[in-house]
C-alpha atoms as a PDB file:
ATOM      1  CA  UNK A   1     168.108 128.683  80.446  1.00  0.00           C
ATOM      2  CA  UNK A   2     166.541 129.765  83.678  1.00  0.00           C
ATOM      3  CA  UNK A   3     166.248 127.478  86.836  1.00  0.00           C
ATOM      4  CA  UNK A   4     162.790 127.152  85.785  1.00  0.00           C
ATOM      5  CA  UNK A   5     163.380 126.364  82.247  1.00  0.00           C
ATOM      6  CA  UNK A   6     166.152 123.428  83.036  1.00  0.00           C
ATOM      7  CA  UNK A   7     163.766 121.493  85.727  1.00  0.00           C
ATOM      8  CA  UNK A   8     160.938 121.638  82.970  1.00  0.00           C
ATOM      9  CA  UNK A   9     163.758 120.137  80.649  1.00  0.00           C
ATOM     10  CA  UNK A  10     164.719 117.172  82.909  1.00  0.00           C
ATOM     11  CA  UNK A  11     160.916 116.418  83.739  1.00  0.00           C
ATOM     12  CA  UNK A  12     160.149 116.045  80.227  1.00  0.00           C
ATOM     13  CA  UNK A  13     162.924 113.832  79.894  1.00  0.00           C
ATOM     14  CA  UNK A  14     161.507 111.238  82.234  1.00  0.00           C
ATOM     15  CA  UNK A  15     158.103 111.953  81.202  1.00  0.00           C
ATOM     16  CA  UNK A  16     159.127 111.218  77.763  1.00  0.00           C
ATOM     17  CA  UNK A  17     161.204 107.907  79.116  1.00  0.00           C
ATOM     18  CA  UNK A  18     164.486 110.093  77.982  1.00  0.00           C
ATOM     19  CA  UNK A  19     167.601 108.765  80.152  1.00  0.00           C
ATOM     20  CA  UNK A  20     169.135 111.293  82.280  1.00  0.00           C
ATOM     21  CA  UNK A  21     172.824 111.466  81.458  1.00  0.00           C
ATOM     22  CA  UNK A  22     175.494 112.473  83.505  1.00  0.00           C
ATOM     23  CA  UNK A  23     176.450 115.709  81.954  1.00  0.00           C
ATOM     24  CA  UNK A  24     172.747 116.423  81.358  1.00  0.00           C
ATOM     25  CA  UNK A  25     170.793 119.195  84.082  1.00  0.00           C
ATOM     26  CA  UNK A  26     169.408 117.512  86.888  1.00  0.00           C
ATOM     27  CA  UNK A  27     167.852 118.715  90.564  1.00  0.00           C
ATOM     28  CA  UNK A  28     170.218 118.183  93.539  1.00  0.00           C
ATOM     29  CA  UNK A  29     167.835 116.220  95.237  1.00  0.00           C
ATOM     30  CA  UNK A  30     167.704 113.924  92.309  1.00  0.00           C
ATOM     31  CA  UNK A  31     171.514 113.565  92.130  1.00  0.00           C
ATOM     32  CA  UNK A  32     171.529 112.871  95.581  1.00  0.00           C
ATOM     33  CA  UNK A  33     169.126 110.126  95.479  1.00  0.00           C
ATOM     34  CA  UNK A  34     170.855 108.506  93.358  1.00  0.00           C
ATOM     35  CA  UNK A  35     174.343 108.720  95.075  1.00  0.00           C
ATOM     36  CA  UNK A  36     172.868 107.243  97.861  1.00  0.00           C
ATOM     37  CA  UNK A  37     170.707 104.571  96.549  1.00  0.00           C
ATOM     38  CA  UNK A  38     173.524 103.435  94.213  1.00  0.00           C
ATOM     39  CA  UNK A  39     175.973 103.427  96.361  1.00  0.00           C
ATOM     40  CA  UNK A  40     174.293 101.817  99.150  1.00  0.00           C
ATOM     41  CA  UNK A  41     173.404  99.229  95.692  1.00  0.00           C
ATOM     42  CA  UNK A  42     176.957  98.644  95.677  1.00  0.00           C
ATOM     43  CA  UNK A  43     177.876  98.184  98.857  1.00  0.00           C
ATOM     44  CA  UNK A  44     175.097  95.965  99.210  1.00  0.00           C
ATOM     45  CA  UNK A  45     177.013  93.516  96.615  1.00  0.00           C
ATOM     46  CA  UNK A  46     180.843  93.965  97.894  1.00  0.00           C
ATOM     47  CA  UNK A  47     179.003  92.935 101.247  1.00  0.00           C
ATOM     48  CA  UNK A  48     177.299  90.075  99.590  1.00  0.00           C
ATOM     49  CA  UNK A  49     180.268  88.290  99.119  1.00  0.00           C
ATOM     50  CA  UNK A  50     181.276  87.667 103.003  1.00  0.00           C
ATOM     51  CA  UNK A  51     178.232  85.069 103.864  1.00  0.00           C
ATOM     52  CA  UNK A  52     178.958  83.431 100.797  1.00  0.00           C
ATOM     53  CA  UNK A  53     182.712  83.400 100.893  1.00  0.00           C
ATOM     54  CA  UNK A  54     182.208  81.546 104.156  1.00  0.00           C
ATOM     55  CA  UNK A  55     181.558  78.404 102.171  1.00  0.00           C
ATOM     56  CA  UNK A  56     184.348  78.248  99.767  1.00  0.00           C
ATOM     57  CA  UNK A  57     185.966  76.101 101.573  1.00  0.00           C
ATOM     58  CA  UNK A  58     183.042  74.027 102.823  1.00  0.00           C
ATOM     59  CA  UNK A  59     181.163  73.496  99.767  1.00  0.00           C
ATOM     60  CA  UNK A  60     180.033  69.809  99.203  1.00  0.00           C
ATOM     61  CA  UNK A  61     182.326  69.049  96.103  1.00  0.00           C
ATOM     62  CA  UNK A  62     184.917  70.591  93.801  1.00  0.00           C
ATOM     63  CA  UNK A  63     181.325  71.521  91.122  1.00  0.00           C
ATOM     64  CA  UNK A  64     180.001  73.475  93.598  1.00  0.00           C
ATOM     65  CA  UNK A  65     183.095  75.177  94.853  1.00  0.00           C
ATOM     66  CA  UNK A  66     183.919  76.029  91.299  1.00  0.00           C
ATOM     67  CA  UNK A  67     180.321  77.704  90.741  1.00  0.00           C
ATOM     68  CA  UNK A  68     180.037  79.770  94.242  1.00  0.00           C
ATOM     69  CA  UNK A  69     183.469  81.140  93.778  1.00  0.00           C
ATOM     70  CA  UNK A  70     182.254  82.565  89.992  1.00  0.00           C
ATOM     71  CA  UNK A  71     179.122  83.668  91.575  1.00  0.00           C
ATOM     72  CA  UNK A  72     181.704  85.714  94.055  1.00  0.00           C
ATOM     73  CA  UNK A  73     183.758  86.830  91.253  1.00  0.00           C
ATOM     74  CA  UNK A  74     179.987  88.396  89.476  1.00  0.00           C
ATOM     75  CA  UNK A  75     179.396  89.933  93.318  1.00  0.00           C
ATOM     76  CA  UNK A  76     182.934  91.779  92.832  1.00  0.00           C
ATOM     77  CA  UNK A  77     181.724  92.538  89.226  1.00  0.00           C
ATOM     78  CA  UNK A  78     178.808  94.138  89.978  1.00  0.00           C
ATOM     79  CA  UNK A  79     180.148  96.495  93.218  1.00  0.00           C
ATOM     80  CA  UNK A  80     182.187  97.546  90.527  1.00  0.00           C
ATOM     81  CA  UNK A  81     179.692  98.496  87.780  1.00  0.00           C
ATOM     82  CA  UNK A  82     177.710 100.346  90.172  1.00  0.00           C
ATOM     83  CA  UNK A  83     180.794 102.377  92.104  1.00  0.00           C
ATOM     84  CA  UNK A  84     181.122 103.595  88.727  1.00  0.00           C
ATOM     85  CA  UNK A  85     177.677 104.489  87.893  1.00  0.00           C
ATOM     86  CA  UNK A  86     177.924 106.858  90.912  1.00  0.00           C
ATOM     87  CA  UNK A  87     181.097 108.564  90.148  1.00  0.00           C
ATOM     88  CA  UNK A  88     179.485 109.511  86.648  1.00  0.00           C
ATOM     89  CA  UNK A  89     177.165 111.656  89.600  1.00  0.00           C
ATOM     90  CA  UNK A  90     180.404 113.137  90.877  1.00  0.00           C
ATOM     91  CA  UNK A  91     181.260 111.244  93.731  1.00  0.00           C
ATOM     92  CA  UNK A  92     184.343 109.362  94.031  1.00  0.00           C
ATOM     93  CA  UNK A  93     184.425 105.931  94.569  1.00  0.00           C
ATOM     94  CA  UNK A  94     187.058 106.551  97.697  1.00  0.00           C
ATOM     95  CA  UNK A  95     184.346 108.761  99.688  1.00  0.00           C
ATOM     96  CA  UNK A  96     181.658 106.305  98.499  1.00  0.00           C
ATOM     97  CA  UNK A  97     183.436 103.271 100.012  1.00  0.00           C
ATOM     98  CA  UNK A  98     184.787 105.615 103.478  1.00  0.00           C
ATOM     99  CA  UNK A  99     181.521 106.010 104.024  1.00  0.00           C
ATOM    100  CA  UNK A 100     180.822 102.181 103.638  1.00  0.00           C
ATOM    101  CA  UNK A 101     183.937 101.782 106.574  1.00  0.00           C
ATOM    102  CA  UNK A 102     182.693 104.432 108.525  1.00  0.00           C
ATOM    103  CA  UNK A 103     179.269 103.024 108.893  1.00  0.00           C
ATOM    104  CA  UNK A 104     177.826 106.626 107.613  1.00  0.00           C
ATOM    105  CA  UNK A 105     176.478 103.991 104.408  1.00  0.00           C
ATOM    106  CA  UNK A 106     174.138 101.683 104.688  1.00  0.00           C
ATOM    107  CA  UNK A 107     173.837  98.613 102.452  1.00  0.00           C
ATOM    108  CA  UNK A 108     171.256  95.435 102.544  1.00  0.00           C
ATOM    109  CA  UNK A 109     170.329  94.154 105.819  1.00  0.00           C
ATOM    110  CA  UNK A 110     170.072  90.650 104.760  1.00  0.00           C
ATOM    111  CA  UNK A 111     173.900  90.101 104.890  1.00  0.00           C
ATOM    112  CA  UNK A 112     174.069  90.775 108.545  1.00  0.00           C
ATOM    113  CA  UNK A 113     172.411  87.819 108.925  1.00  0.00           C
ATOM    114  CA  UNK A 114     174.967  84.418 109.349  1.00  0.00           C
ATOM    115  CA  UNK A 115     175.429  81.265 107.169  1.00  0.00           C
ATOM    116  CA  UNK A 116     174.970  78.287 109.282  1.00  0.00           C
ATOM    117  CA  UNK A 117     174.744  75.173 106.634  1.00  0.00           C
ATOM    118  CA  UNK A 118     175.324  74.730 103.060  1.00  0.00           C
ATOM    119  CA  UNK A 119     171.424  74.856 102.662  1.00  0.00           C
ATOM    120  CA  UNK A 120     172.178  78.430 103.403  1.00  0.00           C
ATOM    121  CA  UNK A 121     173.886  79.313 100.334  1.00  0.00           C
ATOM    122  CA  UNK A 122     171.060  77.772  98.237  1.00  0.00           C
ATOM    123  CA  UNK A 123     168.608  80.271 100.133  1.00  0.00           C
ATOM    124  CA  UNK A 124     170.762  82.476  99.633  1.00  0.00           C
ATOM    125  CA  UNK A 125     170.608  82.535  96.168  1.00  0.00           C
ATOM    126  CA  UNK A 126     166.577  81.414  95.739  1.00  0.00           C
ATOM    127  CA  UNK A 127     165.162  83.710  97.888  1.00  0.00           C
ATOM    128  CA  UNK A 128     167.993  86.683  98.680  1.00  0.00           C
ATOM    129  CA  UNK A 129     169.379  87.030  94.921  1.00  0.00           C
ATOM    130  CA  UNK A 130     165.404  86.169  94.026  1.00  0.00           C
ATOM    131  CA  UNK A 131     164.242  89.299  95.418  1.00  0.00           C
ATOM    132  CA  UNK A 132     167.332  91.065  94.250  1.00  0.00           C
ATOM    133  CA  UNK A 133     165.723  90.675  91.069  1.00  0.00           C
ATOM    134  CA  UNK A 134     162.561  91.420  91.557  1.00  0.00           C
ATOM    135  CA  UNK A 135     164.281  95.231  93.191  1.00  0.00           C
ATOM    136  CA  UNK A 136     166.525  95.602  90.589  1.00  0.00           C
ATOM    137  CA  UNK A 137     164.404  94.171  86.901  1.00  0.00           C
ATOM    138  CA  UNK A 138     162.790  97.633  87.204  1.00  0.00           C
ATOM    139  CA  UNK A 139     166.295  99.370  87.173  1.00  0.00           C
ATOM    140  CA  UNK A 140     167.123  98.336  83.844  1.00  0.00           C
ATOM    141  CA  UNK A 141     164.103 100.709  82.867  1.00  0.00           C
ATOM    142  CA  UNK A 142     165.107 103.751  85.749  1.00  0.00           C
ATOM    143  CA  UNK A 143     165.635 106.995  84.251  1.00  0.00           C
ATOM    144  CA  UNK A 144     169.308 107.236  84.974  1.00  0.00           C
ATOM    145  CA  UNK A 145     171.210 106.152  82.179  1.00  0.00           C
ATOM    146  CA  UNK A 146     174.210 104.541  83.620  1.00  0.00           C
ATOM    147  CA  UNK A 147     172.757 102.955  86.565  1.00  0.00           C
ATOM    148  CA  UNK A 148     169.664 101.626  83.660  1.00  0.00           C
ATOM    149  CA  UNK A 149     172.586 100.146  81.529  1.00  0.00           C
ATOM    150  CA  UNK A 150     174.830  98.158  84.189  1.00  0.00           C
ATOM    151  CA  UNK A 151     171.440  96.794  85.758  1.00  0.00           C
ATOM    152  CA  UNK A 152     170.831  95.004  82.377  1.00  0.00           C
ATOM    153  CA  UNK A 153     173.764  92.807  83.029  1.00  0.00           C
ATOM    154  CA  UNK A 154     173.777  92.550  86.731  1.00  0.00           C
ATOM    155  CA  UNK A 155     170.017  91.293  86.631  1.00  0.00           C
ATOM    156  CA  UNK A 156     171.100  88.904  84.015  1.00  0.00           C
ATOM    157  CA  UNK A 157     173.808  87.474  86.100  1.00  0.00           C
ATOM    158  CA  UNK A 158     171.235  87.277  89.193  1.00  0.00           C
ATOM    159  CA  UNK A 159     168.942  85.323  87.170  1.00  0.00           C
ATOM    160  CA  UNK A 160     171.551  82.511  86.799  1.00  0.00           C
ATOM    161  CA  UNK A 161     173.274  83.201  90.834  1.00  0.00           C
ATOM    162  CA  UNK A 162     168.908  82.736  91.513  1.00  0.00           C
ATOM    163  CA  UNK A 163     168.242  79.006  88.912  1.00  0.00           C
ATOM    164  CA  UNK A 164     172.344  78.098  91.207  1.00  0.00           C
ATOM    165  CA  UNK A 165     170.417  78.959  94.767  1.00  0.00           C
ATOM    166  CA  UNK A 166     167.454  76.658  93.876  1.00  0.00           C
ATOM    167  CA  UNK A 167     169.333  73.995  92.220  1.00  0.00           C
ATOM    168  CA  UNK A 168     171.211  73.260  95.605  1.00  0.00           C
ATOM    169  CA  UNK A 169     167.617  73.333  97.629  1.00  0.00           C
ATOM    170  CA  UNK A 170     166.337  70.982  95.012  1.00  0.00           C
ATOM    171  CA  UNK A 171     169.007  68.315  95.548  1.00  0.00           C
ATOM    172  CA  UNK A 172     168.953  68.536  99.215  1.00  0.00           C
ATOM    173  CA  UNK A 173     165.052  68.241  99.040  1.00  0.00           C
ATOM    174  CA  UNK A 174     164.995  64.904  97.341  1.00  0.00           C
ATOM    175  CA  UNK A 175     168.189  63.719  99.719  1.00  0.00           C
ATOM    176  CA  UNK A 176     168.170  62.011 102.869  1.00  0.00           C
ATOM    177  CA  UNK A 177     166.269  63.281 105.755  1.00  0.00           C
ATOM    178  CA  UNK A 178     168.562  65.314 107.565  1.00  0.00           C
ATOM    179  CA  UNK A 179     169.392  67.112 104.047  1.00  0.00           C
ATOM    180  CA  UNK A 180     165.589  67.773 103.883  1.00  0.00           C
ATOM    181  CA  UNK A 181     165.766  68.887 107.359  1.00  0.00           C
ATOM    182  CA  UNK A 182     168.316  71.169 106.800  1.00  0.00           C
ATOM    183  CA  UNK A 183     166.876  72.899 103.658  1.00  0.00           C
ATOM    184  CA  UNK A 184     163.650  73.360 105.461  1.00  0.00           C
ATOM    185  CA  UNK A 185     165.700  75.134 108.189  1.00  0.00           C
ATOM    186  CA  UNK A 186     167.373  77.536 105.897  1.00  0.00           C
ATOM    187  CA  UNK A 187     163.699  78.634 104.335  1.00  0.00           C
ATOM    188  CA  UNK A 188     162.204  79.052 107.554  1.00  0.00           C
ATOM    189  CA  UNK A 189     165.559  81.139 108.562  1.00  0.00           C
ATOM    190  CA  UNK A 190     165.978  83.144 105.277  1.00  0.00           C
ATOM    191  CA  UNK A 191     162.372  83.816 104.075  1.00  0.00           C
ATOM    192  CA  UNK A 192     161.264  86.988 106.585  1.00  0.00           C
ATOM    193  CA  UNK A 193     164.389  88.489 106.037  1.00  0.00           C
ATOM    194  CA  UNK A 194     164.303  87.949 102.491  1.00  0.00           C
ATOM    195  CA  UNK A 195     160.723  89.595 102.489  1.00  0.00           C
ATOM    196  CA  UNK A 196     162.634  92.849 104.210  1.00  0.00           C
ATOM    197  CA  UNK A 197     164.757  93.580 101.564  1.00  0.00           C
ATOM    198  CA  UNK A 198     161.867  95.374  99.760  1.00  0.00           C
ATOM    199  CA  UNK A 199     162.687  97.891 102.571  1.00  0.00           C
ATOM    200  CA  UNK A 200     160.267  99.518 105.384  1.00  0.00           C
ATOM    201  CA  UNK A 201     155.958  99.506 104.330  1.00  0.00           C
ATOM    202  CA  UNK A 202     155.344 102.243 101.651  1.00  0.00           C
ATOM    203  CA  UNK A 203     153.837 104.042 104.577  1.00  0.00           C
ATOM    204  CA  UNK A 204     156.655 104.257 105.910  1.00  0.00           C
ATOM    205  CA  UNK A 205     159.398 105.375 103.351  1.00  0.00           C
ATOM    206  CA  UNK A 206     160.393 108.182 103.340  1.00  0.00           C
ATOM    207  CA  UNK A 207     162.247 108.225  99.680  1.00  0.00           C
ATOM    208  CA  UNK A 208     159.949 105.869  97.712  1.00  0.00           C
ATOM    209  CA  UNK A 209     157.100 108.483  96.449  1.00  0.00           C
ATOM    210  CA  UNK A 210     159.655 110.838  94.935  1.00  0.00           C
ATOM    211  CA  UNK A 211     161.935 108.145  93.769  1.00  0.00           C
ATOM    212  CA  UNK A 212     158.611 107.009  91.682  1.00  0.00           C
ATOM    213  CA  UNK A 213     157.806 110.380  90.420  1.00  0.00           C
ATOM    214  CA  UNK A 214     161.325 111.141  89.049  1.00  0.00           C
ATOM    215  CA  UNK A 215     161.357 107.019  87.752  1.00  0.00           C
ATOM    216  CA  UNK A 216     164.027 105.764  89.410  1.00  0.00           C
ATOM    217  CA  UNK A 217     161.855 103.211  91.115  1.00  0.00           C
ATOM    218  CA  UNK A 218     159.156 101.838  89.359  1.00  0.00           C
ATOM    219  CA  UNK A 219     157.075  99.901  91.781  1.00  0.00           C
ATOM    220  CA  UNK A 220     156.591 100.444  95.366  1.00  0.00           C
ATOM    221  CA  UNK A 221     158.363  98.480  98.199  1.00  0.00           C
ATOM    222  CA  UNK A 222     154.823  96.761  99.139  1.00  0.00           C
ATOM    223  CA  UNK A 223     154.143  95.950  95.416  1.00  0.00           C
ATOM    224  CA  UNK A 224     157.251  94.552  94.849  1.00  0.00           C
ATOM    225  CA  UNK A 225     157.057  92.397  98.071  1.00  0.00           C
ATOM    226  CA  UNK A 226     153.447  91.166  97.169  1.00  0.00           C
ATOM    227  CA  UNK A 227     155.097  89.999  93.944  1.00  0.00           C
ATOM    228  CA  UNK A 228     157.750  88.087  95.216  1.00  0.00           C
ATOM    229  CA  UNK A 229     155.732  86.476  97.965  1.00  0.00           C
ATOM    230  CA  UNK A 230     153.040  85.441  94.830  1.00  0.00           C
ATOM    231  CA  UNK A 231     156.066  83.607  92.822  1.00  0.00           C
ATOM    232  CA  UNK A 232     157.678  82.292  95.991  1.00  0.00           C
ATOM    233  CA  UNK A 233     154.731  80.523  97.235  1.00  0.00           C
ATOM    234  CA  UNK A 234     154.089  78.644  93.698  1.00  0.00           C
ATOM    235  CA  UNK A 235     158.227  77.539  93.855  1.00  0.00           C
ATOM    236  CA  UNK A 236     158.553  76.570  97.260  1.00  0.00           C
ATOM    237  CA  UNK A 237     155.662  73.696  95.881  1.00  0.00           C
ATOM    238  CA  UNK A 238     158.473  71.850  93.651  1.00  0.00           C
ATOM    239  CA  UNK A 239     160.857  71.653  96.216  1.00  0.00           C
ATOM    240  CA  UNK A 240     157.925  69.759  98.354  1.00  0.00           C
ATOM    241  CA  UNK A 241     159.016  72.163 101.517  1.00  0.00           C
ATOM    242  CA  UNK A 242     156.919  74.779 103.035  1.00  0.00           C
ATOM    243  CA  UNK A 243     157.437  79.134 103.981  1.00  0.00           C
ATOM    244  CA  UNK A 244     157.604  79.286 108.039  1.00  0.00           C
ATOM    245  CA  UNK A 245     154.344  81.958 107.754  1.00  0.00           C
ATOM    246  CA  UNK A 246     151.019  80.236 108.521  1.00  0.00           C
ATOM    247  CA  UNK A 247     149.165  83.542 107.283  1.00  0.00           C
ATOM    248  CA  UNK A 248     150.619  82.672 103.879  1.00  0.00           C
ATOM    249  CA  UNK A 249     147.052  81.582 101.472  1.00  0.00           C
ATOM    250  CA  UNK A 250     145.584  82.159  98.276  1.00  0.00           C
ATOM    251  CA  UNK A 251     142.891  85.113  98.091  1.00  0.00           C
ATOM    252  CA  UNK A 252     140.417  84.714  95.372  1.00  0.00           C
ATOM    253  CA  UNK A 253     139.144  88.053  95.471  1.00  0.00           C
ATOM    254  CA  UNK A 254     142.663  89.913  95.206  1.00  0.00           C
ATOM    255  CA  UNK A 255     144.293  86.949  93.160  1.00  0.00           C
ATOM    256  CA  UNK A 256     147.168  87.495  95.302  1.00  0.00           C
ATOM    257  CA  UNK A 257     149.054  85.527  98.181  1.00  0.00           C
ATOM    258  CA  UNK A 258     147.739  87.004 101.545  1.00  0.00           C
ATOM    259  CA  UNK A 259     150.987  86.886 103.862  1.00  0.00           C
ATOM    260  CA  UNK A 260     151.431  87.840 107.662  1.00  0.00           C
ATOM    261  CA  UNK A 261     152.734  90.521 109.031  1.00  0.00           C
ATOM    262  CA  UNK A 262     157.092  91.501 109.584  1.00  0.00           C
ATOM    263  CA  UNK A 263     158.678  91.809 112.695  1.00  0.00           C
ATOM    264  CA  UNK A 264     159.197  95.453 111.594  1.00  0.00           C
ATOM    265  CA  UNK A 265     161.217  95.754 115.062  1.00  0.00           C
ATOM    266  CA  UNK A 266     163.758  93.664 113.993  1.00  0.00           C
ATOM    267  CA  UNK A 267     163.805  94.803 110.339  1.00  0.00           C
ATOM    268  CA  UNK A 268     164.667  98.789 111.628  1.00  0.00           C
ATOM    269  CA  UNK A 269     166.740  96.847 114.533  1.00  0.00           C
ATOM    270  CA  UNK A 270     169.092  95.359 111.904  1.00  0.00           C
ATOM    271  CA  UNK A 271     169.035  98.320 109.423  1.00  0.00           C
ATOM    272  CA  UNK A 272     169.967 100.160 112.530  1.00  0.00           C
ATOM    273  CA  UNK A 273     173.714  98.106 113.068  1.00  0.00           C
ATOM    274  CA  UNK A 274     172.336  95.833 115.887  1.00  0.00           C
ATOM    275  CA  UNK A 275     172.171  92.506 112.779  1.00  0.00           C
ATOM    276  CA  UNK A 276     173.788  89.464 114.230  1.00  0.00           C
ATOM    277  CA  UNK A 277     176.829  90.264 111.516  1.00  0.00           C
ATOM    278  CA  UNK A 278     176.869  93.649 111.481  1.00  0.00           C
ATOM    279  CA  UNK A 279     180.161  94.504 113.450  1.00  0.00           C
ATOM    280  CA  UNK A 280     181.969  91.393 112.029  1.00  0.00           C
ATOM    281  CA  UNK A 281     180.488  92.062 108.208  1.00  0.00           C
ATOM    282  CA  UNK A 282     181.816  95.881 108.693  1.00  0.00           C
ATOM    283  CA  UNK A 283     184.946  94.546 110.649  1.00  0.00           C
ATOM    284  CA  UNK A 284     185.885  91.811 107.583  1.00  0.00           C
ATOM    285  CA  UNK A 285     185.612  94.908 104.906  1.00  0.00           C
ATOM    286  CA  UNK A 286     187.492  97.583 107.262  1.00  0.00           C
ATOM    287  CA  UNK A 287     190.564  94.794 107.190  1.00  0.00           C
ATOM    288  CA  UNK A 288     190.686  93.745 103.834  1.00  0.00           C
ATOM    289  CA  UNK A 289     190.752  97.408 102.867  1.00  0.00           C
ATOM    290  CA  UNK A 290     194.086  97.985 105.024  1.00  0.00           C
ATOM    291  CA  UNK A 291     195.456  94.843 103.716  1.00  0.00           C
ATOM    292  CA  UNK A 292     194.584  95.741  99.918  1.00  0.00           C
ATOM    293  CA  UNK A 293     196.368  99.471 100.628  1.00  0.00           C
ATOM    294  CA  UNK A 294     199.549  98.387  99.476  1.00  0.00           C
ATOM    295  CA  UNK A 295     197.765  97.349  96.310  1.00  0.00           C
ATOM    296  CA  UNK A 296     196.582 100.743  95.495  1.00  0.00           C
ATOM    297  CA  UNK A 297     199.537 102.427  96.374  1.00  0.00           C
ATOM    298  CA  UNK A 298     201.191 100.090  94.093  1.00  0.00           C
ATOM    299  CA  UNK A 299     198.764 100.804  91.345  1.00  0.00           C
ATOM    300  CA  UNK A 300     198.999 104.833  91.736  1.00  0.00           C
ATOM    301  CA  UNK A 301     203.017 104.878  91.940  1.00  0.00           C
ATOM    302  CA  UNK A 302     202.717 102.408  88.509  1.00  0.00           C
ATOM    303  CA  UNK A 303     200.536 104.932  86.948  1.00  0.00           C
ATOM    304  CA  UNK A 304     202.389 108.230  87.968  1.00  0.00           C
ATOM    305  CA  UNK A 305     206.060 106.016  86.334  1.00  0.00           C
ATOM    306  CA  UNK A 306     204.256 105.183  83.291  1.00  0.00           C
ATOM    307  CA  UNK A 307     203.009 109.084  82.862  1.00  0.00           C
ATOM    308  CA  UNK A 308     206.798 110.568  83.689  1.00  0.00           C
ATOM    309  CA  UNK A 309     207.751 108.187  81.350  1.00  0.00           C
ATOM    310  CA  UNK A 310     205.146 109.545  78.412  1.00  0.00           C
ATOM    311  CA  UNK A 311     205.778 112.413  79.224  1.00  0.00           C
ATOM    312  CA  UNK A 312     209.960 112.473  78.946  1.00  0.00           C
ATOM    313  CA  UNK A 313     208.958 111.042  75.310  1.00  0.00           C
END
């Protein structure tokens, strides 16, 4: 088939809702999209884990201890899934995760952003693992086959790590005052940077029209905030606290929350490396790689024995 021929192929594919597989044609640019977006998707969750393993130790009793380290343990699970998805693009997971250490990668901004109380970890998981979801329901339908497939159960696990966020909010809500206190600190810490995980204004991304056209995204970065913002508003009711944003109100006419505006200087400051946890967030992965090297070593003089040993048989 010509060059022609095999890009008519693939864009019939995604007209036609056919996954892309990995040994199927595909454009460069399309491959590379993906390398990056999943990868930076997987970062995002190994990352995840460091405000969160903060509390371990902290957490208010041995329940809760119990259910943030398995939330941890899905984190792990999921950087996993998706390091995979992008070697089936030809990448190996050892480049993918250099990159990470180097800071070449980039990966969500909200972890560079610190853990202060236990509150935290229930914002955390309403609002950051909330609009996780909302990103990452549309995967399970994105044209790429692998990446579709481990979205199904990462977004199911989310949905659980999301009901575990607001459960902690909703006990400190109806506890004493300075428990109410401290869960309306964590919203009115967590909630704009929560809204900037749906990434820079759609006039102002640079990937997001192609990503749509090739259906790897399905919804744009602004329609995907305006949707979280609409079910945030209606939740933050039962907990009988309020979103620090006193734009936020009900428009008739667009039957839509109206919402102010992002400090967009601070959302490209913190994408940028200058987070209040970026250095120590990089610094915490950079030395638990070193320490984990003799693991792999380990691992890789295991495998090459058992081989010899199969192949002296």
């Amino acid at each position: 088939m010509t060059a022609q021929e095999l890009e008519k192929d693939f864009l019939d594919k995604v007209a036609d809702e056919i996954k892309i597989e990995p040994r199927d044609w595909m454009p460069e640019a399309y491959r590379k999209t993906l390398v990056r977006q999943i990868s930076q998707h997987a970062h995002s969750e190994v990352v995840g884990m460091l405000p969160e393993g903060n509390w371990i130790t902290r957490a208010p009793s041995l329940k809760r201890k119990a259910i943030l380290l398995a939330k941890i343990q899905d984190e792990a699970g999921h950087g996993l899934y998706l390091y995979a998805a992008a070697e089936t693009l030809g990448v190996s997971r050892e480049s993918t995760i250099d990159d990470l250490l180097s800071g070449k990668a980039k990966y969500s901004s909200i972890f560079n952003y610190p853990t202060l109380t236990w509150a935290d970890i229930g914002a955390i998981g309403w609002l950051v693992d909330g609009a996780a979801i909302m990103n990452q329901v549309m995967l399970c339908r994105t044209s790429y086959g692998p990446y579709a497939r481990a979205m199904v159960r990462i977004c199911k696990e989310e949905s659980f790590h999301q009901r575990q966020g607001f459960d902690i909010l909703h006990v400190l809500s109806k506890g004493s005052d300075a428990q109410k206190a401290m869960c309306q600190d964590s919203i009115n810490r967590w909630w704009w940077p929560s809204l900037m995980m749906f990434g820079p204004r759609d006039s102002d991304s640079t990937h997001s029209d192609q990503s749509m056209a090739w259906k790897i995204k399905r919804m744009s970065n602004d329609e995907l905030r305006q949707k979280f913002v609409d079910m945030i508003a209606e939740q933050v009711k039962v907990l009988g606290m309020t979103l620090p944003d006193p734009d936020l109100r009900w428009n008739e006419e667009r039957e839509h929350y109206d919402f102010g505006e992002i400090n967009w200087e601070e959302f490209w400051n913190v994408v940028k490396g200058n987070g209040p946890c970026n250095r120590e967030r990089l610094e915490a992965r950079r030395k638990a790689h070193e320490e984990g090297r003799w693991v792999r070593e380990a691992a890789i003089a295991h495998a090459a024995k058992k081989n010899r040993r199969k192949q002296a048989a």
